[in-house]
Every structure is written in structure tokens, then in C-alpha cells.
C-alpha atoms as a PDB file:
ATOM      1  CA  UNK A   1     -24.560   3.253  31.286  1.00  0.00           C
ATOM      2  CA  UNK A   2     -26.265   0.091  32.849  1.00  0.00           C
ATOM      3  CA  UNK A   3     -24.348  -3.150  32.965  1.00  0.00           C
ATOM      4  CA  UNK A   4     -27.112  -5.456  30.995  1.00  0.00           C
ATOM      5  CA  UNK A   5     -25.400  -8.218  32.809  1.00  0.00           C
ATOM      6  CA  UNK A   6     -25.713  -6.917  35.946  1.00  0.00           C
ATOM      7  CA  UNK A   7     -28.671  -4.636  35.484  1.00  0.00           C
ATOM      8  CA  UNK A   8     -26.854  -1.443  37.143  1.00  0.00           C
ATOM      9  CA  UNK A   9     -25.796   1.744  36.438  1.00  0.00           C
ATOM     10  CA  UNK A  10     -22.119   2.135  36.067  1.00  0.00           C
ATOM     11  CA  UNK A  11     -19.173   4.719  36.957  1.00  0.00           C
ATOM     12  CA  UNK A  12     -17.195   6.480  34.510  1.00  0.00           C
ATOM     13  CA  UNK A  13     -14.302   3.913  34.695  1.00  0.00           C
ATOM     14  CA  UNK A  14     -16.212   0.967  35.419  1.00  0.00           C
ATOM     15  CA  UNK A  15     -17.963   2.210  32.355  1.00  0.00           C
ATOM     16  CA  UNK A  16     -14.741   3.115  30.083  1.00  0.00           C
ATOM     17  CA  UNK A  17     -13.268  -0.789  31.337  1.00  0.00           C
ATOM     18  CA  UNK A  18     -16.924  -2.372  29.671  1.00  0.00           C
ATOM     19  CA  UNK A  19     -16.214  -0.752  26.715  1.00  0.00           C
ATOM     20  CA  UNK A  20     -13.207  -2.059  26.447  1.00  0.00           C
ATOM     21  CA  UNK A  21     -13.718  -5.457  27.094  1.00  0.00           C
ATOM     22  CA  UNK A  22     -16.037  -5.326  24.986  1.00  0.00           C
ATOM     23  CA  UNK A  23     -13.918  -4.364  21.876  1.00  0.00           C
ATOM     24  CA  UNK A  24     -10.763  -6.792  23.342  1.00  0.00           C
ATOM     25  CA  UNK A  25     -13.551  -9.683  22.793  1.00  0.00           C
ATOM     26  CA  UNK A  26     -14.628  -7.800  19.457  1.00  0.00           C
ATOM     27  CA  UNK A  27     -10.749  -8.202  18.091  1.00  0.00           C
ATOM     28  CA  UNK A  28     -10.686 -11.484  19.736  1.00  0.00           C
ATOM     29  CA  UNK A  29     -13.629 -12.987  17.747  1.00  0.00           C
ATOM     30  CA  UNK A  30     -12.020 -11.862  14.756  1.00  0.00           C
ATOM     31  CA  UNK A  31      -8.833 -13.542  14.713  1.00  0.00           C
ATOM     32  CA  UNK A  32      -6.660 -11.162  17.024  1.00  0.00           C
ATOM     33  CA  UNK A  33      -4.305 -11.693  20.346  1.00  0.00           C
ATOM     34  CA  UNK A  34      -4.791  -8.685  22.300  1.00  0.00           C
ATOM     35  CA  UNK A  35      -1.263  -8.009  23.542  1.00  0.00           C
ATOM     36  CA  UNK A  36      -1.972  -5.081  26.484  1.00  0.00           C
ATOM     37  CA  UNK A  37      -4.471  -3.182  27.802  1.00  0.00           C
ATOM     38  CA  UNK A  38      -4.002  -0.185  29.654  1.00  0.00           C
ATOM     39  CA  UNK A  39      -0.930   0.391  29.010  1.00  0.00           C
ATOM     40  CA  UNK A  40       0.574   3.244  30.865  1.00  0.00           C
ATOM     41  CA  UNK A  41       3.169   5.657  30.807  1.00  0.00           C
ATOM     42  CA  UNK A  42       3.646   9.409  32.148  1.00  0.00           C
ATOM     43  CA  UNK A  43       2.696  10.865  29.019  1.00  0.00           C
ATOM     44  CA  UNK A  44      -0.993   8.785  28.547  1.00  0.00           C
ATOM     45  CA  UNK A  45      -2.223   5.241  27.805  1.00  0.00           C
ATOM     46  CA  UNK A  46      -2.830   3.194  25.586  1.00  0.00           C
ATOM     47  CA  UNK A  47      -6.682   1.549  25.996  1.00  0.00           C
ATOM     48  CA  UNK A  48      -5.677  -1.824  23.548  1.00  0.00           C
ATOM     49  CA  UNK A  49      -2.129  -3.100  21.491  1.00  0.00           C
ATOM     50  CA  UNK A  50      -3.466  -6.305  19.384  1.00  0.00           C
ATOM     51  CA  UNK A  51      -2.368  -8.167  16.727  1.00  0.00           C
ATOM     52  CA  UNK A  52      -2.781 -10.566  13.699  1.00  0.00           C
ATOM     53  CA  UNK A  53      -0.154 -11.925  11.120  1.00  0.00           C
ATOM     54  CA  UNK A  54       2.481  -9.496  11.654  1.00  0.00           C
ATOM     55  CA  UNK A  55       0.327  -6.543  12.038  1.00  0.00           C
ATOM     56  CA  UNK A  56      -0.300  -4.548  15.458  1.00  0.00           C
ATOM     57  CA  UNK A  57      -3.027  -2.366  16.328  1.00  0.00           C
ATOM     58  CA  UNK A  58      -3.169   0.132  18.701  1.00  0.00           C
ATOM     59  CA  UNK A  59      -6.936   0.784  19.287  1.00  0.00           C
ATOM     60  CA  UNK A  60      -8.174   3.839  21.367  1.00  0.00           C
ATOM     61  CA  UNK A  61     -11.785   3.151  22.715  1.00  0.00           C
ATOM     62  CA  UNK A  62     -14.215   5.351  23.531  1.00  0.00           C
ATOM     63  CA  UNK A  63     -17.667   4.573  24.908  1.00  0.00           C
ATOM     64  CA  UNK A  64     -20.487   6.607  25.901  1.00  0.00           C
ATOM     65  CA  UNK A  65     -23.724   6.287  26.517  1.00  0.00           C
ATOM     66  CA  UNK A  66     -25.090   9.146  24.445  1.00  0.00           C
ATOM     67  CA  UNK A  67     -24.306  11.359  20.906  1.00  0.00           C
ATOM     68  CA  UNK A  68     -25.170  14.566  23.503  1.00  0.00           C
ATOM     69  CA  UNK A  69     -21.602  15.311  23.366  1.00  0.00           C
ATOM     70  CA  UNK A  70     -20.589  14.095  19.778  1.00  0.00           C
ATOM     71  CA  UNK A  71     -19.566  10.627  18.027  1.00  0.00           C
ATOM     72  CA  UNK A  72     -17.340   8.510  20.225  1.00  0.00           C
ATOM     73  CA  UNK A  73     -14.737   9.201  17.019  1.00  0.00           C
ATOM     74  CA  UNK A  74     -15.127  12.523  17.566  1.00  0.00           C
ATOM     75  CA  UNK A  75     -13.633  12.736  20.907  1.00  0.00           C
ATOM     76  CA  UNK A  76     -10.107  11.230  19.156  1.00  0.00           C
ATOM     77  CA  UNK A  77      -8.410  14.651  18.370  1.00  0.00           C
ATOM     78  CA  UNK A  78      -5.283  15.856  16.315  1.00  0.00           C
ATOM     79  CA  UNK A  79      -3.582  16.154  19.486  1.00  0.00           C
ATOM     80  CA  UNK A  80      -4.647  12.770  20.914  1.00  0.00           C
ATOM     81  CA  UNK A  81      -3.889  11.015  17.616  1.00  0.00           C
ATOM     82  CA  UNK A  82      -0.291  12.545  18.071  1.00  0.00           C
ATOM     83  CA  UNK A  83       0.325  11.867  22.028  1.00  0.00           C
ATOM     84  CA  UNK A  84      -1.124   7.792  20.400  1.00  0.00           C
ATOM     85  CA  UNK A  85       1.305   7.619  17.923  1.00  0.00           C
ATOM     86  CA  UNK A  86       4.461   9.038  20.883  1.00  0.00           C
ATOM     87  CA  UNK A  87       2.951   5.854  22.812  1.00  0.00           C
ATOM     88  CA  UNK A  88       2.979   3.590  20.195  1.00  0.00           C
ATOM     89  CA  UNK A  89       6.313   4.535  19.238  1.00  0.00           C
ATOM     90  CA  UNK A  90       7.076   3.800  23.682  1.00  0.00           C
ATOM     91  CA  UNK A  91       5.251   0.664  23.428  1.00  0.00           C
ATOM     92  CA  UNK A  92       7.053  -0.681  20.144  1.00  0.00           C
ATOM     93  CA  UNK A  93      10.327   0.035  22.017  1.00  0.00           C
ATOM     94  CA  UNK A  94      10.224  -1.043  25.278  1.00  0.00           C
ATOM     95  CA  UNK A  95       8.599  -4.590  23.759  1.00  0.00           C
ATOM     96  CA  UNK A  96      10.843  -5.194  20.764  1.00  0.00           C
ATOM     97  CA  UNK A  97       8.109  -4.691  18.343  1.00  0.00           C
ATOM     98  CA  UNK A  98       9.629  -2.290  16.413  1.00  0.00           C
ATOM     99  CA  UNK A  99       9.397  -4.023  13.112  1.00  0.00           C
ATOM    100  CA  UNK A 100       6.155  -4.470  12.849  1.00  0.00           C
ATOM    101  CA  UNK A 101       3.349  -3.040  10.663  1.00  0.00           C
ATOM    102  CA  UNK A 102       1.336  -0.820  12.595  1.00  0.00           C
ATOM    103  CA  UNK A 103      -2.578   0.352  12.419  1.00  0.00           C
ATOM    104  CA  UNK A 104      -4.544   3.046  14.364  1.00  0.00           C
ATOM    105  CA  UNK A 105      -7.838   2.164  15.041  1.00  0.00           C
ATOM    106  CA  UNK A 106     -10.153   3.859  16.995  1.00  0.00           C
ATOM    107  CA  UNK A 107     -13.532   1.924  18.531  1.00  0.00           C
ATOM    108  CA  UNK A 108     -16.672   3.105  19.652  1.00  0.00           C
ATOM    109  CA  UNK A 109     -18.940   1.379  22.313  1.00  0.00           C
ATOM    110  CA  UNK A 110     -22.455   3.284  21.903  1.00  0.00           C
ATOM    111  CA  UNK A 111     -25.130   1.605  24.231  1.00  0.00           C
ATOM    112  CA  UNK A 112     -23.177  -1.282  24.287  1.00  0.00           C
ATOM    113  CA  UNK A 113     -22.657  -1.599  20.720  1.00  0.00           C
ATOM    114  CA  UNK A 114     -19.049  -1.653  19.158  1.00  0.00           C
ATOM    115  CA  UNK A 115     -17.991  -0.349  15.937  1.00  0.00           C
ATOM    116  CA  UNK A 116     -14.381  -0.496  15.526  1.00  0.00           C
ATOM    117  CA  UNK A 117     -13.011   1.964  12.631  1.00  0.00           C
ATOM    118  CA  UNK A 118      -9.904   0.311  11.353  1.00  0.00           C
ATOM    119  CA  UNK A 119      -7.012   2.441  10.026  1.00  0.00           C
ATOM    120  CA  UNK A 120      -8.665   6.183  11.652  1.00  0.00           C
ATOM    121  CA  UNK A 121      -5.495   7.877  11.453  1.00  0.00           C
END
């Protein structure tokens, strides 16, 4: 993927970290405090925790440059869904956020464009 800003070609992280400040300024615009990003822990990461009135959202991005290799949603399996929700359940812990409402969303960054699919599991 190019960096429109920049005008070159990005990495495969540099790419994955455009994509996801691109969907941290998406939830931004619309109201929410994004919380962490990249959070990490032995078992996986997760890409963005934000919230909004009581609610927080764990939001797994994915960003390609291409369909060749399936929808960006796609990629989000039964198995990665499951190893989210074990993180969430980490993150909620260790921060004392246990009481709060919780969403799954999962965001796609397509040629720079970001769709964000609220409650995807």
C-alpha cells in the first residue's frame, strides 16, 4: 500500500499501523476515547480497546490492499474471535474494567478506506 501522504509504498507493519490509525481517528470522530492500542500479551494483541458512555470496544483491524486474498472480515476467524475474547477478558482485568459493557468490532482498511463493522461477533 502507498502512504497518500507520503506518496510511498509501505511495509507490512508500517502498513497494518496506517490502518490502524486510521480507524483510532475513525472512532475518534465519532465520539470515542481510544483507551490502548497494541495491546500485548503472550497469547496475542489486541489492535484497539475504545470507548463511549460506558461501553468498550475491542476492535480488531485488518487492512489490505487487495480482495486477492478475501474480505479484510474474512481474515477474523472462529479461532481468532476466541483468542479476542481470552484478551479482552486479560485486558478487562488487569485495568479494572470488568464491569463494563463490551462490543467486538472488527474494521477493515481497503485502499485506505475504513469500514468498521460494529458488534461482528
Amino acid at each position: 500500500m502507498t502512504d497518500p501522504a507520503a506518496g510511498r509504498r509501505l511495509g507490512n507493519r508500517a502498513h497494518g499501523a496506517f490502518g490502524e490509525d486510521r480507524v483510532a481517528r475513525w472512532y475518534e470522530a465519532n465520539g470515542y476515547e481510544v483507551l490502548a492500542r497494541n495491546w500485548r500479551r503472550r497469547s496475542g494483541e489486541l489492535d484497539l480497546v475504545v470507548a463511549k458512555a460506558g461501553l468498550v470496544v475491542f476492535c480488531e483491524v485488518k487492512a489490505r490492499t487487495s480482495t486477492a486474498f478475501g474480505s479484510p472480515f474474512e481474515a477474523v476467524t472462529p479461532a481468532k474471535q476466541a483468542r479476542l475474547r481470552r484478551l479482552a477478558g486479560e485486558w478487562l482485568a488487569a485495568t479494572g474494567g470488568g464491569r463494563s459493557d463490551v462490543r467486538f468490532d472488527v474494521a477493515a482498511v481497503l485502499s485506505g478506506k475504513v469500514e468498521v463493522l460494529e458488534g461482528a461477533f
